[in-house]
C-alpha atoms as a PDB file:
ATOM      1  CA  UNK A   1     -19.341 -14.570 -10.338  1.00  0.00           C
ATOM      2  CA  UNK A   2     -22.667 -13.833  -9.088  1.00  0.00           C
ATOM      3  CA  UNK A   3     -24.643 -11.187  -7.404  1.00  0.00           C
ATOM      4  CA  UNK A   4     -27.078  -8.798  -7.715  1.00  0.00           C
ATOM      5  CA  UNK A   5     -27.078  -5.101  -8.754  1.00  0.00           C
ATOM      6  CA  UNK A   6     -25.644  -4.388  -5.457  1.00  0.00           C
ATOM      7  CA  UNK A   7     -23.653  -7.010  -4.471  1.00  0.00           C
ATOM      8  CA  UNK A   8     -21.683  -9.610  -6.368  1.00  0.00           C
ATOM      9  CA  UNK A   9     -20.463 -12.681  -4.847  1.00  0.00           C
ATOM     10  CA  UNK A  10     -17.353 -15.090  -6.357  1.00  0.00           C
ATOM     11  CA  UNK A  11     -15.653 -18.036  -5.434  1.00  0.00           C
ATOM     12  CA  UNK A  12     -12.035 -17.775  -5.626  1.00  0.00           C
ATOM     13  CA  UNK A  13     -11.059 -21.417  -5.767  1.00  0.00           C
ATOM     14  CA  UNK A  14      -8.054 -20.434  -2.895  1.00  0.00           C
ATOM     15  CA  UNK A  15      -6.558 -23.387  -0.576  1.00  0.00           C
ATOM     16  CA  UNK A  16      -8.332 -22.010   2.359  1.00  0.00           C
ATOM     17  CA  UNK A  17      -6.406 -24.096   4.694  1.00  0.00           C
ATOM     18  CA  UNK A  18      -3.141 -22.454   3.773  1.00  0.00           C
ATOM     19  CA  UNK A  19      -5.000 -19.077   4.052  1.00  0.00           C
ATOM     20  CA  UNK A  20      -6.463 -19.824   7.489  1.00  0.00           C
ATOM     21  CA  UNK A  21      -2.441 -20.776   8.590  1.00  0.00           C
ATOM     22  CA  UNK A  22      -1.238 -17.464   7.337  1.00  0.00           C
ATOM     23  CA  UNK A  23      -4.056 -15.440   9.290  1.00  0.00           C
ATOM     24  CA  UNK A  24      -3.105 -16.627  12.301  1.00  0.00           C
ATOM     25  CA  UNK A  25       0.993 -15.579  11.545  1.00  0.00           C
ATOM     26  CA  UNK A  26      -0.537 -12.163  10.578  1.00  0.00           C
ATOM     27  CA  UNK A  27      -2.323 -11.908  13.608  1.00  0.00           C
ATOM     28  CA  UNK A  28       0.712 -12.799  15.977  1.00  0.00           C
ATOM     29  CA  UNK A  29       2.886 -10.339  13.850  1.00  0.00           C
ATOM     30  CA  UNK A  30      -0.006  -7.426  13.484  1.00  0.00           C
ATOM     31  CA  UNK A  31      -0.401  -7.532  17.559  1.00  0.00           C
ATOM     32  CA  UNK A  32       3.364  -7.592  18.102  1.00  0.00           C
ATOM     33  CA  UNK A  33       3.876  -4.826  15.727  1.00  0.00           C
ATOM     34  CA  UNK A  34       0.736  -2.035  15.499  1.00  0.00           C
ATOM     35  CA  UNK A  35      -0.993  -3.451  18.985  1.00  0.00           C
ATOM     36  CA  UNK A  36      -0.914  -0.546  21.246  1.00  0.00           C
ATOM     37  CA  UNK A  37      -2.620  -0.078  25.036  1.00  0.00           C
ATOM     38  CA  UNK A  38      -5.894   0.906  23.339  1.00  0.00           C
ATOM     39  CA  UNK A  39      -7.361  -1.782  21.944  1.00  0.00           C
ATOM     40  CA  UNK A  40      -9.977  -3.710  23.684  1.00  0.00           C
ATOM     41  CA  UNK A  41     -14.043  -4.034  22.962  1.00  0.00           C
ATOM     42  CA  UNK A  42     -16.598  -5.639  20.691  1.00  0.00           C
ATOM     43  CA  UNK A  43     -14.002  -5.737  17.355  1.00  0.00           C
ATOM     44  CA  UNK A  44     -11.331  -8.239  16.978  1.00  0.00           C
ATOM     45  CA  UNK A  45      -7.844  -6.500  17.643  1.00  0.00           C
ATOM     46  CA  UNK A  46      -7.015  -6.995  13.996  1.00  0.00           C
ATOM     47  CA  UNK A  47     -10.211  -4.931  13.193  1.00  0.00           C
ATOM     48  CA  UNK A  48      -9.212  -1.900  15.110  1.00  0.00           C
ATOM     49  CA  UNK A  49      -5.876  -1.899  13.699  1.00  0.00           C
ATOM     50  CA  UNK A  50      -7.213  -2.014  10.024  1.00  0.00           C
ATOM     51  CA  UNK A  51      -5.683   1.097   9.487  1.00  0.00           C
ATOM     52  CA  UNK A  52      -2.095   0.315  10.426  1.00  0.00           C
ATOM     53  CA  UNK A  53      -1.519  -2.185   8.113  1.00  0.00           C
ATOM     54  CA  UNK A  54      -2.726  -3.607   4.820  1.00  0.00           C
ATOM     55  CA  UNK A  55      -2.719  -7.662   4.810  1.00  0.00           C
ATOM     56  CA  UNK A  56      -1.937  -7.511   1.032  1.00  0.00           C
ATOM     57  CA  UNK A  57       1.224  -6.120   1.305  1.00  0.00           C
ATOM     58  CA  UNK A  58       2.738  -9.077   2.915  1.00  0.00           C
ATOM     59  CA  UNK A  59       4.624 -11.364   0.641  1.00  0.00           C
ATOM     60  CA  UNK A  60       2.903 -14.817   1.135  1.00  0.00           C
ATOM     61  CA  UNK A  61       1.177 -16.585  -1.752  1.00  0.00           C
ATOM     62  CA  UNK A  62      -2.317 -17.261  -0.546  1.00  0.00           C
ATOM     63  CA  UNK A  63      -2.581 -13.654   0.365  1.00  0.00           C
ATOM     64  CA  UNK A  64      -1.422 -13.032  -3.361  1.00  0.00           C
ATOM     65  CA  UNK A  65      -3.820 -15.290  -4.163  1.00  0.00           C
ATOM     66  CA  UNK A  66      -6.582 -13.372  -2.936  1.00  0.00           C
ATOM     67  CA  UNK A  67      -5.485  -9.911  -4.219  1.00  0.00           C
ATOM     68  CA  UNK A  68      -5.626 -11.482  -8.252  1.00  0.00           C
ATOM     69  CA  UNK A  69      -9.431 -12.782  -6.635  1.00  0.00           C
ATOM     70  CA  UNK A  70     -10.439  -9.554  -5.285  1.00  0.00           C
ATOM     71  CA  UNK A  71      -9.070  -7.739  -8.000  1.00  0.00           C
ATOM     72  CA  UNK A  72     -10.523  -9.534 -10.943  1.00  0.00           C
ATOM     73  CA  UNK A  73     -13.831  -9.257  -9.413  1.00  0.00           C
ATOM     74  CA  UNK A  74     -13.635  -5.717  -8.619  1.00  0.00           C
ATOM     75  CA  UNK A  75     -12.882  -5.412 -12.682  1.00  0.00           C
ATOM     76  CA  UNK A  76     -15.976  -7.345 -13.900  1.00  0.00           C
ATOM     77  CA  UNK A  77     -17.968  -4.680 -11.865  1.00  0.00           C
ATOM     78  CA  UNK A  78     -15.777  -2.024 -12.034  1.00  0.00           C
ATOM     79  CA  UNK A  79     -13.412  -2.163 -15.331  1.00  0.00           C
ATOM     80  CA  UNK A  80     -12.442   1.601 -15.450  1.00  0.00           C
ATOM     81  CA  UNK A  81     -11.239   4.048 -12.930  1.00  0.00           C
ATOM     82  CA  UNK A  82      -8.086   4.255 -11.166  1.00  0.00           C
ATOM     83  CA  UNK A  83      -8.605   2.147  -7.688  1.00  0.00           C
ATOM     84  CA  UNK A  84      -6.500   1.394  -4.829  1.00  0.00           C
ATOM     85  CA  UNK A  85      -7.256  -0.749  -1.664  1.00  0.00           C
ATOM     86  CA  UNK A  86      -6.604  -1.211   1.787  1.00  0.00           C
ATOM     87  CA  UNK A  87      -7.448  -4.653   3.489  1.00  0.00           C
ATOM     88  CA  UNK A  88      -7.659  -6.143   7.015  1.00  0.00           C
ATOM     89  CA  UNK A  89      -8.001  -8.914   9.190  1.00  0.00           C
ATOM     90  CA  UNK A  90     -10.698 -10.176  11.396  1.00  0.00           C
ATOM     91  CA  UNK A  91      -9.997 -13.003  13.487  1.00  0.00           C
ATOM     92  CA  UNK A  92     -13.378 -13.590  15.577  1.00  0.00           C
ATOM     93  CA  UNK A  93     -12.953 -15.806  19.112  1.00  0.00           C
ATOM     94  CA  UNK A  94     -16.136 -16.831  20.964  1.00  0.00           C
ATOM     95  CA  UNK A  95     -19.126 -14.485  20.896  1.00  0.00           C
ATOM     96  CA  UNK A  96     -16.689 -11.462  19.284  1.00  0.00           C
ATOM     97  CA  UNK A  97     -18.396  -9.568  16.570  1.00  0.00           C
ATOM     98  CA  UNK A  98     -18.390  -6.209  14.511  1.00  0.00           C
ATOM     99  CA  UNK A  99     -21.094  -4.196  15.402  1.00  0.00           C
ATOM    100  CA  UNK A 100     -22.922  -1.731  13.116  1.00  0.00           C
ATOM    101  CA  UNK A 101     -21.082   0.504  11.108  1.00  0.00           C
ATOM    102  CA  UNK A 102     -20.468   2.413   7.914  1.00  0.00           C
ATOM    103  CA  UNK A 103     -17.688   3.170   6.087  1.00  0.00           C
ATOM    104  CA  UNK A 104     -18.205   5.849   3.350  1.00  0.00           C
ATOM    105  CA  UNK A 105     -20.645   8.426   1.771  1.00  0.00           C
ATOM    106  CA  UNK A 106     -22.413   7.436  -1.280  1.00  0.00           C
ATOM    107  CA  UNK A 107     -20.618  10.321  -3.377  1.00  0.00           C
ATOM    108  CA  UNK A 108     -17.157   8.773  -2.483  1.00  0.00           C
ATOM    109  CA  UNK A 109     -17.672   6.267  -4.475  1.00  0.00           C
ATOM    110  CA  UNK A 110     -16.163   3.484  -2.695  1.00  0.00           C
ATOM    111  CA  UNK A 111     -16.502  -0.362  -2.583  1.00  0.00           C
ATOM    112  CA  UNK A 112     -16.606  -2.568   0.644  1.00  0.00           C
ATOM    113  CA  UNK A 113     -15.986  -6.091   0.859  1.00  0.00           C
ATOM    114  CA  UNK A 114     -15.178  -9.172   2.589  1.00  0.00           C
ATOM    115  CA  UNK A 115     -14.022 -12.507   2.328  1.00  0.00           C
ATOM    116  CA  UNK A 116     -14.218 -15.773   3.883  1.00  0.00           C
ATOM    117  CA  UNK A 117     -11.374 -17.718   5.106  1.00  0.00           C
ATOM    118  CA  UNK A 118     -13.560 -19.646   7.545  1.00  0.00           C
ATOM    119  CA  UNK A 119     -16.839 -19.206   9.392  1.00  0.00           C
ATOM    120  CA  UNK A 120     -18.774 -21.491   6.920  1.00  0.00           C
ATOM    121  CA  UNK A 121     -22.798 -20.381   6.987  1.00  0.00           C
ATOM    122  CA  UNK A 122     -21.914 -16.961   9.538  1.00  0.00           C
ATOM    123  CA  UNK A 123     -24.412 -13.807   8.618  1.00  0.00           C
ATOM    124  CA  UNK A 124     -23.651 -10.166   7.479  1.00  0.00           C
ATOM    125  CA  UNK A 125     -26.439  -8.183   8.131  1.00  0.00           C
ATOM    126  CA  UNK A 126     -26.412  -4.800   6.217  1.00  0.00           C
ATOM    127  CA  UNK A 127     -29.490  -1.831   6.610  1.00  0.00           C
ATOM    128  CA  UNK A 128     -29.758   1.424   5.439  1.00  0.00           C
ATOM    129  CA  UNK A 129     -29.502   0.514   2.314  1.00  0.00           C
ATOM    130  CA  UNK A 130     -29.885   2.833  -1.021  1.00  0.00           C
ATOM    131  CA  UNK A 131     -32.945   3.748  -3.471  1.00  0.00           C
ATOM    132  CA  UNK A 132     -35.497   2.095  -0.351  1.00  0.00           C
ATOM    133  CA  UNK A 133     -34.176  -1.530  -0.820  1.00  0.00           C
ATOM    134  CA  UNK A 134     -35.010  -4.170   2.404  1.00  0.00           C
ATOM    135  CA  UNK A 135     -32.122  -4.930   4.809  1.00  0.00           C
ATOM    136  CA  UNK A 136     -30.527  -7.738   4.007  1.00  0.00           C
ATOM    137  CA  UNK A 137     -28.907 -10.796   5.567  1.00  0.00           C
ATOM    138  CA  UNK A 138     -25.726 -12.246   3.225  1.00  0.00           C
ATOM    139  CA  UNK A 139     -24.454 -15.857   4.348  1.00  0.00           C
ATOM    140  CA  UNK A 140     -20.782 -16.487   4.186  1.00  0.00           C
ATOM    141  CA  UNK A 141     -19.137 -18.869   2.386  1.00  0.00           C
ATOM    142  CA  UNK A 142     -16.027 -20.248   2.512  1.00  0.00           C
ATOM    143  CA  UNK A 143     -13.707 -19.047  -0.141  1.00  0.00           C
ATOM    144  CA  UNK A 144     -16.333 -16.693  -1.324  1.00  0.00           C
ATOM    145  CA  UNK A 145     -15.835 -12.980  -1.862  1.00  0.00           C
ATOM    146  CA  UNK A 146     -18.792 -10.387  -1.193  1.00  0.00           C
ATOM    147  CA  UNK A 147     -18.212  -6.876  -2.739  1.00  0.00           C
ATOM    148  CA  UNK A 148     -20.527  -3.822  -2.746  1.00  0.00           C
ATOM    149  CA  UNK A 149     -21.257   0.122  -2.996  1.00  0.00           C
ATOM    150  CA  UNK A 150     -19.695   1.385   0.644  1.00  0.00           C
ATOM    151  CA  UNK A 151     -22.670   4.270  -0.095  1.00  0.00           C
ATOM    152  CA  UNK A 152     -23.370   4.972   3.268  1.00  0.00           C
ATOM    153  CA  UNK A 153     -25.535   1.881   3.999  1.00  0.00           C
ATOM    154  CA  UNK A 154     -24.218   0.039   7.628  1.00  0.00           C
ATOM    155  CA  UNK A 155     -23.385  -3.324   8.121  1.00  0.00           C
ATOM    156  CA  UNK A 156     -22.159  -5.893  10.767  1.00  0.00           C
ATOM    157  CA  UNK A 157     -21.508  -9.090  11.552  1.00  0.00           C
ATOM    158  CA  UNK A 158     -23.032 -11.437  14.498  1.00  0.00           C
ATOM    159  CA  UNK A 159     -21.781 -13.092  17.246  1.00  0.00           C
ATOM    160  CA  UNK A 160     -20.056 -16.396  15.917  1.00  0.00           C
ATOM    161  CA  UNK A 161     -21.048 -19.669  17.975  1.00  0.00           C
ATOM    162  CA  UNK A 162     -19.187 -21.897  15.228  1.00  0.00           C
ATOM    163  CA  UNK A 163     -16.895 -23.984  16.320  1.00  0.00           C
ATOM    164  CA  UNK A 164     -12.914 -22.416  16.592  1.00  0.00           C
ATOM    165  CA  UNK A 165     -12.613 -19.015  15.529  1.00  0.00           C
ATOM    166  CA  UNK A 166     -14.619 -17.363  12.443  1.00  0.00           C
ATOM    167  CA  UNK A 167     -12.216 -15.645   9.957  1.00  0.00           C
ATOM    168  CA  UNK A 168     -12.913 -12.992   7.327  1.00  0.00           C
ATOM    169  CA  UNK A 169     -10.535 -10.281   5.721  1.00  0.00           C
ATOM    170  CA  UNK A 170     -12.717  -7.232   4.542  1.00  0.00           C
ATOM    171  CA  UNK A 171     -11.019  -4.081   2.454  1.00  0.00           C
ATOM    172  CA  UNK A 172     -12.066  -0.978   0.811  1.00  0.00           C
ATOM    173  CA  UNK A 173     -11.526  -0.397  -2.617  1.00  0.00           C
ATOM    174  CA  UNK A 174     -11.502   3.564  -3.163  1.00  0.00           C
ATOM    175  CA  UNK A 175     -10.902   5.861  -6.214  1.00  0.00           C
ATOM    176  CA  UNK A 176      -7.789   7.386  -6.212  1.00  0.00           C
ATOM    177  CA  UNK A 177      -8.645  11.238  -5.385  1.00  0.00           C
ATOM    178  CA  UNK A 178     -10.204  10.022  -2.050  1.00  0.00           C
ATOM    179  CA  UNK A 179      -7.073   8.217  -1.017  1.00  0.00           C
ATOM    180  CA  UNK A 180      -5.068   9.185   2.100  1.00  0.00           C
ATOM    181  CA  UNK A 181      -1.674   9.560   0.628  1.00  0.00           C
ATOM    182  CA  UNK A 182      -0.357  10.325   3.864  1.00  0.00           C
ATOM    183  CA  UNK A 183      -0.701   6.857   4.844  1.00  0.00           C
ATOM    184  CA  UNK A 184       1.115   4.809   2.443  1.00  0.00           C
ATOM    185  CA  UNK A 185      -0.907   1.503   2.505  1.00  0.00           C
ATOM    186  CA  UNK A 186      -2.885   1.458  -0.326  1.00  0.00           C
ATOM    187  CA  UNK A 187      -2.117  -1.119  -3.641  1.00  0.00           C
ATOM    188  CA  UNK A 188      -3.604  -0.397  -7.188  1.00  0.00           C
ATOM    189  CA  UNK A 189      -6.525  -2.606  -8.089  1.00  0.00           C
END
């Protein structure tokens, strides 16, 4: 694990291969199932669907895999606290990207992340960030994990020109008393 005070980065050794195969049988089964008339824009279809589903729910063992990876280095940052999380998929074809956005205020307490399946040396730009620190541009990495404080800063991601499609699954990790119970998607970290 490494990382600053703000964000820490891991490799999680995962067959990325397998991974990359089981995105793309999420996808198909995420658009035939949640995919409604009003998706469409900059974000993958995946993306705007993120609250639909949660990809680690689904019984495959790559995607188990990366729970135990996101998990374990949630605890070396995090190790008390009752946490659940939510996670999604974003499949990115041609010049598709996520534009800015935030996800929660800093007294929520929340975590943001992302990782990796493919899109080898793509950018993650984040502003806004807390206590006057400089915007910052992360580089992805293959089978790398990037977790920080969802504290109101924004992020997004830029247009990938890679060749095939650029593939990341991002989740929130969120203390238990700001958890949507109503919406039974969340697993215990």
């Amino acid at each position: 694990m490494s990382g600053t005070d703000y964000f820490t980065k891991a490799k999680l050794g995962l067959d990325v291969v397998e991974l990359e195969n089981t995105c793309y049988h999420m996808q198909d089964f995420i658009l035939q199932t949640f995919a409604g008339e009003n998706c469409g824009g900059e974000k993958t279809m995946t993306t705007q669907l993120f609250n639909e589903y949660n990809l680690l729910m689904y019984p495959f063992p790559q995607i188990h895999g990366l729970y135990e990876g996101i998990r374990k280095t949630f605890r070396q940052r995090v190790s008390d606290g009752e946490y659940f999380i939510q996670c999604w998929l974003n499949i990115y074809e041609g010049d598709q990207f996520i534009p800015w956005h935030g996800h929660w205020v800093p007294q929520s307490k929340v975590y943001h992340g992302v990782y990796c399946v493919r899109g080898e040396g793509s950018i993650t730009s984040y502003r806004k960030l807390p206590d006057g620190r400089p915007d910052v541009d992360v580089v992805n990495h293959d089978d790398h994990v990037c977790i920080s404080p969802s504290d109101g800063h924004e992020h997004r991601s830029h247009p990938w020109n890679g060749e095939g499609n650029r593939i990341t699954i991002a989740f929130d990790i969120v203390p238990a008393h700001n958890v949507d119970w109503g919406i039974n998607h969340w697993v215990p970290v």
